[in-house]
Protein backbone atom coordinates (compact mmCIF):
# COMPACT_ATOMS: atom_id res chain seq x y z
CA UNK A 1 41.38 -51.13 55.01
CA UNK A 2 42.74 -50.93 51.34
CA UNK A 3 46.40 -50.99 50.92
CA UNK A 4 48.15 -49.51 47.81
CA UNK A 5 50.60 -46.77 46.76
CA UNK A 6 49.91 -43.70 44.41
CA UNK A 7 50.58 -43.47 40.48
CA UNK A 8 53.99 -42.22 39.98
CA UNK A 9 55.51 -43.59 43.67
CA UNK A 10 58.66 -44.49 42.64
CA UNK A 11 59.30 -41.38 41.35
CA UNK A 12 58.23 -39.71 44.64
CA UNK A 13 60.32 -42.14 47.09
CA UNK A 14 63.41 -41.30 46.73
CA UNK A 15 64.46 -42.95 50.30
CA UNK A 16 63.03 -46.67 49.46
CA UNK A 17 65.25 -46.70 46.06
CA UNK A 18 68.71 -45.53 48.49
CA UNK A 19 67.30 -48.74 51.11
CA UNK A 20 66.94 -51.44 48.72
CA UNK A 21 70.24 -50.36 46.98
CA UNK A 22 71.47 -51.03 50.00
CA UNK A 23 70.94 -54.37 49.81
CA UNK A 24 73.01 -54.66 47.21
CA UNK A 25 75.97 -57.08 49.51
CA UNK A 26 73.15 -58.98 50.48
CA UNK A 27 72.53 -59.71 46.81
CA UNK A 28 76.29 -60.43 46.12
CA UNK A 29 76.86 -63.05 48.95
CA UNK A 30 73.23 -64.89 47.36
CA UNK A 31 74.50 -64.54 43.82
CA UNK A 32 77.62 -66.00 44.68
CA UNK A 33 76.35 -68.96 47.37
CA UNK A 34 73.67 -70.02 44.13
CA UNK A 35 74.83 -72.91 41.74
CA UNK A 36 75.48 -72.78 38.66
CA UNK A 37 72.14 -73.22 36.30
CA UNK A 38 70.87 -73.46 32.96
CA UNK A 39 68.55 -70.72 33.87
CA UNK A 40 67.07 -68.64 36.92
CA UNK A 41 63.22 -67.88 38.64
CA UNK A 42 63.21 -64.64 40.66
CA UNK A 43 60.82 -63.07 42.27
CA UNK A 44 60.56 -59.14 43.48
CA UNK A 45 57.66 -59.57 46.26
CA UNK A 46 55.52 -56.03 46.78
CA UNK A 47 57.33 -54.46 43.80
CA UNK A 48 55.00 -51.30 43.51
CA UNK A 49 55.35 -50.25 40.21
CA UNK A 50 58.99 -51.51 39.80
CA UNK A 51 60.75 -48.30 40.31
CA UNK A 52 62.57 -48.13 43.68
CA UNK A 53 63.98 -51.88 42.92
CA UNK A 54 64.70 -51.39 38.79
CA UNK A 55 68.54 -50.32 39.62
CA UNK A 56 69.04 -53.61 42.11
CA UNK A 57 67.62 -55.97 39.70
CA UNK A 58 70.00 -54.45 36.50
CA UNK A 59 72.54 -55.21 38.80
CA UNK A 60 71.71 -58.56 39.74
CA UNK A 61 70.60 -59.55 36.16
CA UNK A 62 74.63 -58.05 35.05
CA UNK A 63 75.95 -60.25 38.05
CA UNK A 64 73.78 -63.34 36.22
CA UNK A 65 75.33 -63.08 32.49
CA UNK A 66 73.78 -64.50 29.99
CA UNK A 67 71.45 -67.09 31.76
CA UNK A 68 68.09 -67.25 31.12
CA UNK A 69 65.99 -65.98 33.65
CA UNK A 70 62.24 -65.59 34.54
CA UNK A 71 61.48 -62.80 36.25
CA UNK A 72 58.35 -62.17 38.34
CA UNK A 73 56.78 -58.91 40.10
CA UNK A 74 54.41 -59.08 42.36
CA UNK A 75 51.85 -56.53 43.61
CA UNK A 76 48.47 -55.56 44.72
CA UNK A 77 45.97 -55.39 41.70
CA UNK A 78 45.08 -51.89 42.77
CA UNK A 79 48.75 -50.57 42.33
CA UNK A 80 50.18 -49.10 39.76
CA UNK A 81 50.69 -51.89 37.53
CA UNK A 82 50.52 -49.85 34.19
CA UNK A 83 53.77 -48.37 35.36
CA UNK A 84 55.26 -51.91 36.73
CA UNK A 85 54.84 -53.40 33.52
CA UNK A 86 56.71 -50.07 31.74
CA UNK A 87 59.91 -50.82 33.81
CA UNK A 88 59.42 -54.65 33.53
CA UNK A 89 59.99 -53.29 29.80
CA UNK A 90 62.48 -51.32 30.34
CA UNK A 91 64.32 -54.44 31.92
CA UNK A 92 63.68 -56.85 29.31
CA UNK A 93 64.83 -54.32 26.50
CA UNK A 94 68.19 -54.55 28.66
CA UNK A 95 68.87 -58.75 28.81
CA UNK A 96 68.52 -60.60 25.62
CA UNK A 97 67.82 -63.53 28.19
CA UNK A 98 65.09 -62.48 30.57
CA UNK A 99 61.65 -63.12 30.69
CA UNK A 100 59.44 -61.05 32.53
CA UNK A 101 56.30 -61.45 34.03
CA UNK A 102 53.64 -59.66 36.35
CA UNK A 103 51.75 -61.25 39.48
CA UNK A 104 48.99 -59.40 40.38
CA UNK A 105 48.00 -60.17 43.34
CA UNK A 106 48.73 -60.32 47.19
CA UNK A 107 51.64 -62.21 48.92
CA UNK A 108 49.70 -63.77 51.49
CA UNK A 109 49.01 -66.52 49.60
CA UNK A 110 51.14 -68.41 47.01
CA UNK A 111 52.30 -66.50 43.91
CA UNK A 112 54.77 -68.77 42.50
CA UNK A 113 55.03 -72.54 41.54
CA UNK A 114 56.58 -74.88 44.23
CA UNK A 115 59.82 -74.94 44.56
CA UNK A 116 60.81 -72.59 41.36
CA UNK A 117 62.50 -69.58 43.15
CA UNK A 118 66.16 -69.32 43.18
CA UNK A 119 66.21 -65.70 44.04
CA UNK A 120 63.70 -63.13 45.71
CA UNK A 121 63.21 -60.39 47.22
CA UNK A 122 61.01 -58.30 49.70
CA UNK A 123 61.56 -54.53 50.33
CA UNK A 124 59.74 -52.15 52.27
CA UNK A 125 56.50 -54.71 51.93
CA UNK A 126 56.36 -57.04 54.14
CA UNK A 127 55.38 -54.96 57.38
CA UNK A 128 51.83 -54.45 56.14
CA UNK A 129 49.67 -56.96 57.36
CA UNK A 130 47.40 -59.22 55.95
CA UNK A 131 43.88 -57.65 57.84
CA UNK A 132 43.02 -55.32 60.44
CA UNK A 133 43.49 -56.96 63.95
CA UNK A 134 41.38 -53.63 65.86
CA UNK A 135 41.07 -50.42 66.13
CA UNK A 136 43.60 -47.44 67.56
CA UNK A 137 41.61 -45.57 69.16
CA UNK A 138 44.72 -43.52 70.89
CA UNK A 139 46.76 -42.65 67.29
CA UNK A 140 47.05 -43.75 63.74
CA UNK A 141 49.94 -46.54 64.03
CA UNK A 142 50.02 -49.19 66.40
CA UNK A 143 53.95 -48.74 67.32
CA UNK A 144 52.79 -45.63 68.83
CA UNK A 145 50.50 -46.72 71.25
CA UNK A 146 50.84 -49.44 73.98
CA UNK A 147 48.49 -51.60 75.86
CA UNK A 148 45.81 -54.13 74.21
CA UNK A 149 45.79 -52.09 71.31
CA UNK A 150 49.50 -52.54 70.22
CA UNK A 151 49.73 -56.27 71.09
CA UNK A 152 47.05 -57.32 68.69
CA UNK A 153 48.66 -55.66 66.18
CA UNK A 154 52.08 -57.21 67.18
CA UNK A 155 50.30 -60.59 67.81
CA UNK A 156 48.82 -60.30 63.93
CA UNK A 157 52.34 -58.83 62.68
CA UNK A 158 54.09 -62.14 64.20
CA UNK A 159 51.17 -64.83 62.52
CA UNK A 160 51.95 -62.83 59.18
CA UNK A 161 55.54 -63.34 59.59
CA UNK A 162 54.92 -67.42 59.71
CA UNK A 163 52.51 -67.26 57.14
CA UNK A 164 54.60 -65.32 55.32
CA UNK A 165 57.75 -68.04 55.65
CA UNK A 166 55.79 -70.83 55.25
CA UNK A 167 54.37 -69.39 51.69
CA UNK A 168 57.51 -68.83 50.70
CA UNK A 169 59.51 -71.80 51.78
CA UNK A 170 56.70 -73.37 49.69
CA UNK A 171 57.91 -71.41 46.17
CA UNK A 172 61.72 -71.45 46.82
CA UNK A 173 63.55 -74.21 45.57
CA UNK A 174 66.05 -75.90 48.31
CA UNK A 175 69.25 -73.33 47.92
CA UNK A 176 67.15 -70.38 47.27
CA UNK A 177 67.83 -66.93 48.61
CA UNK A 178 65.43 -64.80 49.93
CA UNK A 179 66.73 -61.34 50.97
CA UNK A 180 64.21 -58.95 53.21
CA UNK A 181 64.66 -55.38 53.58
CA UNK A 182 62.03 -55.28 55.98
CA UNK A 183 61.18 -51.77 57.88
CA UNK A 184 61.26 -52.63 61.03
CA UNK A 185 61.67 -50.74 65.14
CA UNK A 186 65.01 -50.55 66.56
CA UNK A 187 66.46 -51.14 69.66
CA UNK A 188 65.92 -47.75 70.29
CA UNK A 189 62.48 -47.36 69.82
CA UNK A 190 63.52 -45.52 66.15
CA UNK A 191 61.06 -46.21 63.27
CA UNK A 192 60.33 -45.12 60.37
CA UNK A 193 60.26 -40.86 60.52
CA UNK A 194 61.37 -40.93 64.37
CA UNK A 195 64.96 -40.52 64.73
CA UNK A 196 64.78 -38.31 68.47
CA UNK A 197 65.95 -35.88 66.96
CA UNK A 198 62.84 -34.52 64.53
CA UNK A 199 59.60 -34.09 64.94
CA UNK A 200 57.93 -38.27 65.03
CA UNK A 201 56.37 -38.07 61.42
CA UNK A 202 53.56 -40.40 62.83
CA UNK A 203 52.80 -37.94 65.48
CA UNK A 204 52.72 -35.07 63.29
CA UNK A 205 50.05 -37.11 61.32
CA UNK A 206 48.26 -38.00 63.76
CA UNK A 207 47.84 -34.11 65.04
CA UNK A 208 46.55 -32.83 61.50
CA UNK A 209 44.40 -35.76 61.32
CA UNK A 210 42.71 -34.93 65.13
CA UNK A 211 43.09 -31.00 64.17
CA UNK A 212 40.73 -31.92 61.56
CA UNK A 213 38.47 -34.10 63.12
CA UNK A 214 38.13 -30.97 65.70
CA UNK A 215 37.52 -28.35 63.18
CA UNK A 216 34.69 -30.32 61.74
CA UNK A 217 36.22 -31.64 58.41
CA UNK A 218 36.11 -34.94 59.24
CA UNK A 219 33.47 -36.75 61.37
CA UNK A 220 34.45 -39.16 64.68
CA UNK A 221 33.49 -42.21 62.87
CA UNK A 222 36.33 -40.82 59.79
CA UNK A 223 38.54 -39.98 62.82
CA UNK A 224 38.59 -43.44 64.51
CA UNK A 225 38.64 -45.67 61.66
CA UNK A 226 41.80 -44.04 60.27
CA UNK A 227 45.09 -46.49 61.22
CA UNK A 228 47.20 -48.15 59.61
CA UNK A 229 47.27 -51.88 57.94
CA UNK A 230 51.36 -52.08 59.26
CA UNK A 231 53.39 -53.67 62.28
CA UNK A 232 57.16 -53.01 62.47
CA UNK A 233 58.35 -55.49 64.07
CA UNK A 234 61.71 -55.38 66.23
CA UNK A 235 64.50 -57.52 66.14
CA UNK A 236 63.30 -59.81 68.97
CA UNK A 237 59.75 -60.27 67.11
CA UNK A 238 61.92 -61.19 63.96
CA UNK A 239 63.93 -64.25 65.95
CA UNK A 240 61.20 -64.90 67.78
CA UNK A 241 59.61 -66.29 64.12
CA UNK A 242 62.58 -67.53 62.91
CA UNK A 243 63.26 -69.55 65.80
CA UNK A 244 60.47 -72.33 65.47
CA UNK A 245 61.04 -75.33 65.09
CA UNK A 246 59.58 -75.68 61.34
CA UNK A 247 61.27 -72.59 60.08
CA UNK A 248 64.38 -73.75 61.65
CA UNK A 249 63.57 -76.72 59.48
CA UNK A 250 63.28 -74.52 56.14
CA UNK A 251 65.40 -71.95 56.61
CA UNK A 252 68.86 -71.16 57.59
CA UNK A 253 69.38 -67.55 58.67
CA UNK A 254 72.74 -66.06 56.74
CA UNK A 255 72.84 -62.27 57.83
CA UNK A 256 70.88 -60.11 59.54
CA UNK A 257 71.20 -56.44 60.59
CA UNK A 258 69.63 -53.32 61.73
CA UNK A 259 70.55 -50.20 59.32
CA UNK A 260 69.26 -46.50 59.16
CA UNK A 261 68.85 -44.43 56.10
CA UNK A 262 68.76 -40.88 56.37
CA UNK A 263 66.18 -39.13 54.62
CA UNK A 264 67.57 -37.97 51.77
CA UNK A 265 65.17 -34.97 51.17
CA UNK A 266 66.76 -33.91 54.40
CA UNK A 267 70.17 -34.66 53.53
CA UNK A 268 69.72 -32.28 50.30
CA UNK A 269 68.14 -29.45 52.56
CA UNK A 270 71.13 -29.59 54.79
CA UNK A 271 73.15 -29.00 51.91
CA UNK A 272 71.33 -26.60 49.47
CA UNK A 273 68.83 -24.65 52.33
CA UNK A 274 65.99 -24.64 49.76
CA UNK A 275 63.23 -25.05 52.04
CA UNK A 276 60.47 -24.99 49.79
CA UNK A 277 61.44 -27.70 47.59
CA UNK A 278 62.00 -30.02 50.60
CA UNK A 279 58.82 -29.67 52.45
CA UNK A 280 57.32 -30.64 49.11
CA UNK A 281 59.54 -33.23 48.21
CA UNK A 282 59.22 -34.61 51.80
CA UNK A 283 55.42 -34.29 51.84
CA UNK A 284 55.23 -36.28 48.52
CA UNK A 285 57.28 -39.26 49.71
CA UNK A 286 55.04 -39.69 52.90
CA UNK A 287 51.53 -38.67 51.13
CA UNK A 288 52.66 -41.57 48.24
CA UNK A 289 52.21 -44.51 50.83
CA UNK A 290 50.36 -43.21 54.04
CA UNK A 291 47.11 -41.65 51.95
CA UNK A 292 45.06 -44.52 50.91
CA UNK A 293 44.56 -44.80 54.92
CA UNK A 294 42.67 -41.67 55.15
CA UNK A 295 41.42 -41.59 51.96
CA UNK A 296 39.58 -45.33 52.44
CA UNK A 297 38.35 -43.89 55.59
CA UNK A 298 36.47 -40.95 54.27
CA UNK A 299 35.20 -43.05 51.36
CA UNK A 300 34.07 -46.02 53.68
CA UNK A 301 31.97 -43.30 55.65
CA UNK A 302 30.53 -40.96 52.37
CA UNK A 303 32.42 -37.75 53.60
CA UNK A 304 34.16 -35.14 50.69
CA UNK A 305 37.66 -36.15 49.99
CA UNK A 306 39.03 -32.46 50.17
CA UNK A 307 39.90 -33.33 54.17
CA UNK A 308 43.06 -35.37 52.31
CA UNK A 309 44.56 -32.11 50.54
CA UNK A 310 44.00 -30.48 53.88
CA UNK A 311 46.01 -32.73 55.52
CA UNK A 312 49.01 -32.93 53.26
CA UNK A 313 49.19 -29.07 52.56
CA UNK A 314 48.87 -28.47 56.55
CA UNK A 315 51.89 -31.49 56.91
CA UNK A 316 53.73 -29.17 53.63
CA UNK A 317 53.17 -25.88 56.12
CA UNK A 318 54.54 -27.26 59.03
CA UNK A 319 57.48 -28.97 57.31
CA UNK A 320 58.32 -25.20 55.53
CA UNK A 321 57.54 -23.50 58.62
CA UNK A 322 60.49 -25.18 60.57
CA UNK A 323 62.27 -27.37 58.35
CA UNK A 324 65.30 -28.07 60.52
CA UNK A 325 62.88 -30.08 62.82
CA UNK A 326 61.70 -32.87 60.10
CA UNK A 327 63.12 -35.55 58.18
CA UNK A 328 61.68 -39.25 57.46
CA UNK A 329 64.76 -41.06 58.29
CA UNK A 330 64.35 -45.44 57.49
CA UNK A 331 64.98 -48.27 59.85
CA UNK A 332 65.38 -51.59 58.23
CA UNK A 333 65.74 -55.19 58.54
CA UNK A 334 68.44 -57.03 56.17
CA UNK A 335 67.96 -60.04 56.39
CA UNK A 336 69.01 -63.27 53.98
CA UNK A 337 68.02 -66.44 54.35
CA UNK A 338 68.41 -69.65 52.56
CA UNK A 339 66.15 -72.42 51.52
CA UNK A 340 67.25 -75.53 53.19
């Protein structure tokens, strides 16, 4: 399963910019805990193409002065990396002092030097996983389902989340601050788009997607192999990591919360009533990260690519047709942790 987010997604998610922004104390307590140095390495893990986390890392780079720093974003190759190095740009214009480099590649395995991080950060990333544990053979994300199914997935998310430590505790010097803004499950059951009070955006997916596997516009082998490459994992998975003995070793745990964002496409309907322009603006935000799913499916099995407009305008329809019952509300992770 390929994993990467359309041309233009910053521009398009609206709600990931308002969640990392709000990881803004996070950022204050690490600037302020970091000593004093000549210069600074940080890293933005999963950056995309730099939009959503561009305001943050002004901020952070204001907070810093005039030290030198190196600045690294990492991503996929297959993102939109002609765009990431554009606001890169657009940052370095900014700081006389700051260096700025790209990392293409994947986070799963080492994309910094050892010990040369003093500050990084992981938004909205780290909940894909790093393969396909199965098949869903019941929906489209493993959260939704329960049995077998979901506890491979939650068995793979929790060996990513190790790996995932262990790589970094490798690249962050001893001090370093790592902040997560991780998307995550609540106590609740809430995820991301299910709130109990709107429509589960996952389930509305899911519906579309079997509506057209029964209409004939997609085949059962299309059907099946759509799912995604994500875990979220709940507070208990999170600790669960944390706790062993070799991360307790590398890292000491600072904060961590649970927060909700409201969808902010929602929040504008609410206030303006114009209907049209949020089932398209909420269509786009979802369609920017959840369509290279479907769309590697149909490609994998040589079947015409017009079943993925059919599923976002049918998503657009229903989201016009009854727009008080939709919204893609966040649930995140904050977490900071320190390099011991």
């Amino acid at each position: 399963m390929s994993i990467s987010m359309l041309a233009n997604y910053s521009l398009e998610t609206l709600g990931a910019k308002f969640c990392i922004d709000n990881s803004w104390p996070l950022m204050v307590s690490a600037l302020d805990s970091m000593p004093d140095k000549k210069y600074y390495n940080t890293m933005d893990y999963g950056a995309a193409d730099g939009g959503t986390s561009l305001e943050l890392w002004r901020r952070v780079f204001q907070k810093l002065g005039h030290k030198d720093i190196y600045h690294i974003a990492n991503d996929l190759p297959a993102s939109d990396l002609m765009m990431l190095s554009k606001n890169l740009n657009r940052l370095s214009s900014e700081f006389e002092s700051l260096v700025v480099f790209m990392q293409p590649g994947s986070f799963y395995k080492h994309v910094a030097p050892r010990a040369s991080l003093n500050l990084g950060l992981a938004a909205t990333t780290m909940h894909w996983l790093s393969r396909m544990p199965g098949k869903l053979t019941e929906h489209i994300q493993a959260n939704k389902v329960d049995g077998i199914q979901r506890k491979a997935f939650r068995k793979q998310s929790l060996n990513d989340f190790n790996r995932l430590l262990d790589l970094r505790a490798w690249e962050f010097e001893v001090g370093g601050q790592f902040i997560l803004v991780d998307l995550a499950q609540d106590e609740a059951g809430h995820l991301l788009g299910n709130n109990d009070k709107d429509r589960d955006m996952f389930d509305t997916l899911f519906d579309i997607w079997t509506e057209l596997y029964k209409a004939g516009e997609i085949s059962k082998g299309v059907f099946d192999n759509a799912a995604f490459q994500n875990y979220y994992r709940t507070e208990e998975d999170v600790w669960q990591v944390l706790n062993m003995p070799h991360h307790r070793e590398s890292w000491t745990v600072q904060e961590m919360s649970t927060k909700i964002t409201s969808c902010p496409y929602r929040s504008k309907f609410d206030l303006d009533g114009n209907a049209s322009e949020f089932s398209e603006g909420l269509m786009k935000t979802i369609r920017s990260w959840s369509e290279q799913t479907f769309r590697t499916s149909i490609i994998e099995h040589g079947e015409n690519l017009a079943a993925i407009n059919r599923l976002f305008e049918e998503l657009q329809k229903r989201i016009l047709g009854d727009p008080y019952k939709y919204s893609m509300d966040y649930v995140h992770h904050y977490i900071r942790l320190i390099r011991r």
